[in-house]
Protein backbone atom coordinates (compact mmCIF):
# COMPACT_ATOMS: atom_id res chain seq x y z
CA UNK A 1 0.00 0.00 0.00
CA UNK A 2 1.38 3.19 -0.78
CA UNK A 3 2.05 6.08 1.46
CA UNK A 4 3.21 9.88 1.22
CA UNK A 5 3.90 11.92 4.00
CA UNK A 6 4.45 15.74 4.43
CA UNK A 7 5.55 18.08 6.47
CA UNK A 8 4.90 21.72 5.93
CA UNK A 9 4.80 20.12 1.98
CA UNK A 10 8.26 18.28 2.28
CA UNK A 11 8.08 14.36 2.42
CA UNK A 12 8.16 13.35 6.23
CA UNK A 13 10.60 10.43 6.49
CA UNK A 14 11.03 9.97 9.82
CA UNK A 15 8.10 7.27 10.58
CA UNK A 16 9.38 6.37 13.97
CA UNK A 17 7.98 8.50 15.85
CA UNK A 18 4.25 9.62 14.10
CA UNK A 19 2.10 7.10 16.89
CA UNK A 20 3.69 9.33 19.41
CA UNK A 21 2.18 12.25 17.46
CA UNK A 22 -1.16 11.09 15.95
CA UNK A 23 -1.91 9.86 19.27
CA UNK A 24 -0.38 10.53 22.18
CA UNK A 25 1.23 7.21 23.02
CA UNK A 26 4.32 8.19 24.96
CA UNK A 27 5.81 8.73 28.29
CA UNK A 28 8.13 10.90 29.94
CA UNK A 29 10.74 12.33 32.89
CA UNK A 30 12.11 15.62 33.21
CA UNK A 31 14.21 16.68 35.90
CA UNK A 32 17.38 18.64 35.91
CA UNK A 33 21.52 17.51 35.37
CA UNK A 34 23.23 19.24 37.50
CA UNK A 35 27.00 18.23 36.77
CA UNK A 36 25.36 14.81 37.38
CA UNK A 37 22.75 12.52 36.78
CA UNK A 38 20.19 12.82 40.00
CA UNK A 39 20.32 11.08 42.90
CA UNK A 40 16.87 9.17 42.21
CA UNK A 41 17.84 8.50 38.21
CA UNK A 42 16.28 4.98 39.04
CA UNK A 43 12.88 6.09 40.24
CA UNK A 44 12.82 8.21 37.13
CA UNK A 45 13.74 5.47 34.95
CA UNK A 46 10.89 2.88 36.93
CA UNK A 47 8.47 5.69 36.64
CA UNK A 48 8.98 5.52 32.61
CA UNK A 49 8.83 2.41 32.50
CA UNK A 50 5.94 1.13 34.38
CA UNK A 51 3.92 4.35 32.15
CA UNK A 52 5.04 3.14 29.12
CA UNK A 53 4.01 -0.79 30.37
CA UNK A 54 0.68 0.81 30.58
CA UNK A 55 0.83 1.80 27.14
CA UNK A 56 2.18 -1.04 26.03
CA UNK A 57 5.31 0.34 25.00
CA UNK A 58 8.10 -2.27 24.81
CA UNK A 59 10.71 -1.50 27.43
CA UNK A 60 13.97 -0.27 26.92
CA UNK A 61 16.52 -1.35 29.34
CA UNK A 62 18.55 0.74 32.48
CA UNK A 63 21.80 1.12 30.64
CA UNK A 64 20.43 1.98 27.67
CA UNK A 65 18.37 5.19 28.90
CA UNK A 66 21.43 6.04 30.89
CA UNK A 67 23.46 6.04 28.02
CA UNK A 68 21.24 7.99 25.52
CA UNK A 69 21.31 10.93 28.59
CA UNK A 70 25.10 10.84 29.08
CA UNK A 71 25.36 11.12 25.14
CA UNK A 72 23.33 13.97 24.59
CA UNK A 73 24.91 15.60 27.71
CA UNK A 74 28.18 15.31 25.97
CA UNK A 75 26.97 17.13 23.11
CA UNK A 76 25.63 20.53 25.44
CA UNK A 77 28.21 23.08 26.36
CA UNK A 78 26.57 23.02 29.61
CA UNK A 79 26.36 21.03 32.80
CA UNK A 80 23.53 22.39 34.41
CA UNK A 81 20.72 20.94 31.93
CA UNK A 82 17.03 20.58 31.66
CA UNK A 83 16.60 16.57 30.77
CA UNK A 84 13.34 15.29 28.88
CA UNK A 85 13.60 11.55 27.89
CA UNK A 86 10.56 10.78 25.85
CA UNK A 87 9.79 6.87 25.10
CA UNK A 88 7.70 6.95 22.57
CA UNK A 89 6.86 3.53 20.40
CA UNK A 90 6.70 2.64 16.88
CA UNK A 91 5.36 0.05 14.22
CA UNK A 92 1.81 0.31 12.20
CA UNK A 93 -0.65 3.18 12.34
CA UNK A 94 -3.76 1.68 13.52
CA UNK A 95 -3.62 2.87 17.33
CA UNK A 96 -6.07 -0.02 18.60
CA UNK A 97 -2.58 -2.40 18.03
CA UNK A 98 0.24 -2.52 20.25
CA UNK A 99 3.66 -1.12 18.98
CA UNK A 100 6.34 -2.77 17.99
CA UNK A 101 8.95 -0.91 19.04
CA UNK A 102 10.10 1.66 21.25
CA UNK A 103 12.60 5.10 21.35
CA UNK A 104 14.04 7.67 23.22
CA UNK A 105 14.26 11.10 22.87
CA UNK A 106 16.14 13.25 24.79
CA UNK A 107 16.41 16.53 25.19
CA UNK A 108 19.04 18.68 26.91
CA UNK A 109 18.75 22.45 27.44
CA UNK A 110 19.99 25.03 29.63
CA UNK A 111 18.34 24.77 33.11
CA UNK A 112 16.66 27.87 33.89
CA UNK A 113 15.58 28.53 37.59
CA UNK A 114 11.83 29.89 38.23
CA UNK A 115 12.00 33.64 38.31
CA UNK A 116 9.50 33.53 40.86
CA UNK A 117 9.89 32.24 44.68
CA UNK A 118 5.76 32.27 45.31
CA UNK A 119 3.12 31.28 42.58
CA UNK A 120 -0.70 32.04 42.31
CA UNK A 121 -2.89 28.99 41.92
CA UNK A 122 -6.43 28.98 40.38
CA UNK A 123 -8.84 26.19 39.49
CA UNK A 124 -9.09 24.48 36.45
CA UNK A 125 -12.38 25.14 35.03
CA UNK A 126 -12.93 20.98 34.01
CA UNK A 127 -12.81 18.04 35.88
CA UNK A 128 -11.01 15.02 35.30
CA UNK A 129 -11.31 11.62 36.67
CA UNK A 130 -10.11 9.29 38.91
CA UNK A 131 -10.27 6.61 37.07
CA UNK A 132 -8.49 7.67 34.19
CA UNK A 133 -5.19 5.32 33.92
CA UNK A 134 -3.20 8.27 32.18
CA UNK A 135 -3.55 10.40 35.40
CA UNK A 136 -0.90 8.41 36.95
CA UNK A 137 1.72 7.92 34.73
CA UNK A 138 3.37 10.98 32.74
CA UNK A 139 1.78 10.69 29.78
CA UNK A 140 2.98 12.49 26.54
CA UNK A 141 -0.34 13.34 25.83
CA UNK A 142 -1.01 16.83 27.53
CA UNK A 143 -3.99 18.26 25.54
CA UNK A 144 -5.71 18.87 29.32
CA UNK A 145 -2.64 20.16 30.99
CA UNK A 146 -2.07 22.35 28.42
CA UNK A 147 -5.56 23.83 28.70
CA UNK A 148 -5.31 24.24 31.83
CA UNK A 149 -2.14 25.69 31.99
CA UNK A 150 -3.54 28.87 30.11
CA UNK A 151 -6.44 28.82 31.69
CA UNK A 152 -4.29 30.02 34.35
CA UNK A 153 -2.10 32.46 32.65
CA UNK A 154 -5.04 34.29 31.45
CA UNK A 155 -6.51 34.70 35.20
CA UNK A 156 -2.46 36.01 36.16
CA UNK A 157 -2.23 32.89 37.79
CA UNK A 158 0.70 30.64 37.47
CA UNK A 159 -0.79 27.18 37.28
CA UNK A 160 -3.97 25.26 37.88
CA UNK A 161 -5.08 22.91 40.39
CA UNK A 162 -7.12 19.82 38.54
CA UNK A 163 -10.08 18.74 41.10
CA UNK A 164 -11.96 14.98 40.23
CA UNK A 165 -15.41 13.75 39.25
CA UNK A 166 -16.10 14.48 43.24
CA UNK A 167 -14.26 17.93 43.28
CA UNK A 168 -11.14 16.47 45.10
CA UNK A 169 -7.82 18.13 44.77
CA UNK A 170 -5.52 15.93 42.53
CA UNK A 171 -2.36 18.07 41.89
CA UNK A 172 -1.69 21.38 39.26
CA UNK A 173 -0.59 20.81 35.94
CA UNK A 174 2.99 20.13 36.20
CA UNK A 175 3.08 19.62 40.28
CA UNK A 176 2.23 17.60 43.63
CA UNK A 177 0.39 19.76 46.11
CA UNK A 178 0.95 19.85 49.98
CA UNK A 179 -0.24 22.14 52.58
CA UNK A 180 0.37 22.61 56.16
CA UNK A 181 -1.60 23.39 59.31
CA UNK A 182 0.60 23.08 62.71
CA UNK A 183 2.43 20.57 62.67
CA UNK A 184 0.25 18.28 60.18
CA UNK A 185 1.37 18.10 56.87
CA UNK A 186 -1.54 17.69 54.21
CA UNK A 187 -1.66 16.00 50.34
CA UNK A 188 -4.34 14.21 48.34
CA UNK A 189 -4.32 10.52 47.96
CA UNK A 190 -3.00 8.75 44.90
CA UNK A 191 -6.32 7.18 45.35
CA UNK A 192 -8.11 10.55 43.81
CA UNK A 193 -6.26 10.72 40.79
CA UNK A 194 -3.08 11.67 40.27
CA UNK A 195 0.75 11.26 39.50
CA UNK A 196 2.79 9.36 42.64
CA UNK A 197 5.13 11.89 41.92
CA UNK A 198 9.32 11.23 42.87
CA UNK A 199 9.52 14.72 45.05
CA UNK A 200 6.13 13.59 46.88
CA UNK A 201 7.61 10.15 48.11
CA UNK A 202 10.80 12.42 49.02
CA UNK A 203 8.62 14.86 51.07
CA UNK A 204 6.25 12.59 52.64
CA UNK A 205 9.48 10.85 53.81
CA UNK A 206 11.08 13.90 55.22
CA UNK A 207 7.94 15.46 57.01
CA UNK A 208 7.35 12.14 58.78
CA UNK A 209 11.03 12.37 59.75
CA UNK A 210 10.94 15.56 61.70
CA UNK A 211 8.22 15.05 63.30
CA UNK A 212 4.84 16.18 60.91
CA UNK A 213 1.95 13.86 60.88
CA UNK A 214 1.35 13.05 57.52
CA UNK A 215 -2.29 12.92 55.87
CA UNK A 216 -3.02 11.34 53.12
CA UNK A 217 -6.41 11.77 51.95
CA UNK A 218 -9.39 13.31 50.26
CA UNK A 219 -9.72 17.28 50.24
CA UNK A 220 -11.51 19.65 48.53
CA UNK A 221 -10.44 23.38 47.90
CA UNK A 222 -12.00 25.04 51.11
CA UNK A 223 -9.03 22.55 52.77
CA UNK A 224 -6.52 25.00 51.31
CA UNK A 225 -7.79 27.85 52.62
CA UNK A 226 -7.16 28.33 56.16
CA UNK A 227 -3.67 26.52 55.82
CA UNK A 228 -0.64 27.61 57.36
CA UNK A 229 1.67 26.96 54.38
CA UNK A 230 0.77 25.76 50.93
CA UNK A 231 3.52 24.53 48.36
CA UNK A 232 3.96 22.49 45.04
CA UNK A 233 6.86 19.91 44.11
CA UNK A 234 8.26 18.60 40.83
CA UNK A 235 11.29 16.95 39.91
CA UNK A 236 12.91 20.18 38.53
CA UNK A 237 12.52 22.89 40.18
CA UNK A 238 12.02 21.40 43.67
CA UNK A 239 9.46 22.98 46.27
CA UNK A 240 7.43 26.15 45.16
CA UNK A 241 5.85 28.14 47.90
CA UNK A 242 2.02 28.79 46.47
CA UNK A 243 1.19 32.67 48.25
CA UNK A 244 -2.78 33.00 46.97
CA UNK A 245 -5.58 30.63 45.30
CA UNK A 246 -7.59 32.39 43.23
CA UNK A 247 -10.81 31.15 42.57
């Protein structure tokens, strides 16, 4: 069977990677290379692989991944790097079969710290569910983070917060949300639908450590409002101190 493929009216020859962008099917980490690889480079690389299992993604093995980021490292002028690996798989176009096979992309570029210490937060104005698998796993397809995302801008906020079917916090678009009220420290349940994210197993470790009881549960935005501190956490930039939720 024939096929011709264009891009901006040029023949498209790289094949590879169009199920990754007809549909979605793709996972990925991003976290920063600071002279190094991270200290939890194997949760990152579990955490792609157990998404892209999900997907049903073929695997690609430990050494492999490490390799394709210490190549591309090689190649930047810079050691303190912005890392994206994207596993993305390949093989026939009909999206109901499984692909054959799978490859990385990665991207290095110059890390760039937040210019701001405090962030707004609003509330994104659609639901998602808990049951959806692609809530937790990191999922290449973002059309509802990206929505969101703007959503905020345009209010002058800096991110959203996604609530469920049952108008639970989940998390923002890009983060893991905590809050604290004395000396209890505060963040939704996996359960409700959202990433297990590296920097929340980190933090729920810590608090319990000096001394916080840690919550785990199901909270809805009035929760947030009478806390003593509220802050977000990603593999990148770290904690983020949230200063107002506009609703």
């Amino acid at each position: 069977m024939e096929e011709v493929i264009t891009l901006d009216g040029k023949q498209f020859l790289n094949r590879k990677i169009l199920r990754g962008l007809m549909y979605g099917e793709g996972v990925f980490e991003t976290f920063r290379y600071n002279g190094r690889l991270p200290k939890y480079i194997d949760e990152h690389y579990k955490r792609l692989i157990n998404g892209a299992k999900v997907l049903s993604i073929p695997p690609i093995e430990k050494d492999e991944f490490i390799n394709h980021i210490n190549n591309t490292v090689l190649k930047h002028r810079s050691k303190d790097l912005y890392i994206k690996t994207i596993l993305v798989g390949s093989g026939d176009f009909y999206f109901g079969s499984n692909p054959e096979k799978s490859h990385l992309l990665v991207i290095a570029r110059d890390y760039v710290p937040l210019e701001k210490k405090e962030i707004k937060l609003t509330v994104a104005p659609f639901k998602r569910h808990s049951s959806d698998p692609t809530v937790r796993i990191k999922s290449i397809n973002f059309g509802r983070n990206i929505l969101a995302k703007r959503y905020a801008l345009k209010k002058g906020c800096d991110d959203a917060i996604f609530l469920n079917e049952n108008e639970e916090i989940t998390e923002t678009t890009t983060a893991n949300i905590f809050w604290v009220k004395g000396r209890y420290l505060y963040t939704p349940s996996v359960d409700c639908g959202l990433l297990d994210g590296i920097t929340r197993r980190i933090i729920l470790q810590e608090a319990k450590k000096e001394g916080f009881t840690v919550v785990e549960g199901r909270f809805f935005i009035k929760d947030l409002m009478n806390a003593h501190y509220i802050f977000v956490t990603n593999a990148l930039h770290g904690i983020i101190k949230v200063k107002e939720i506009v609703l």
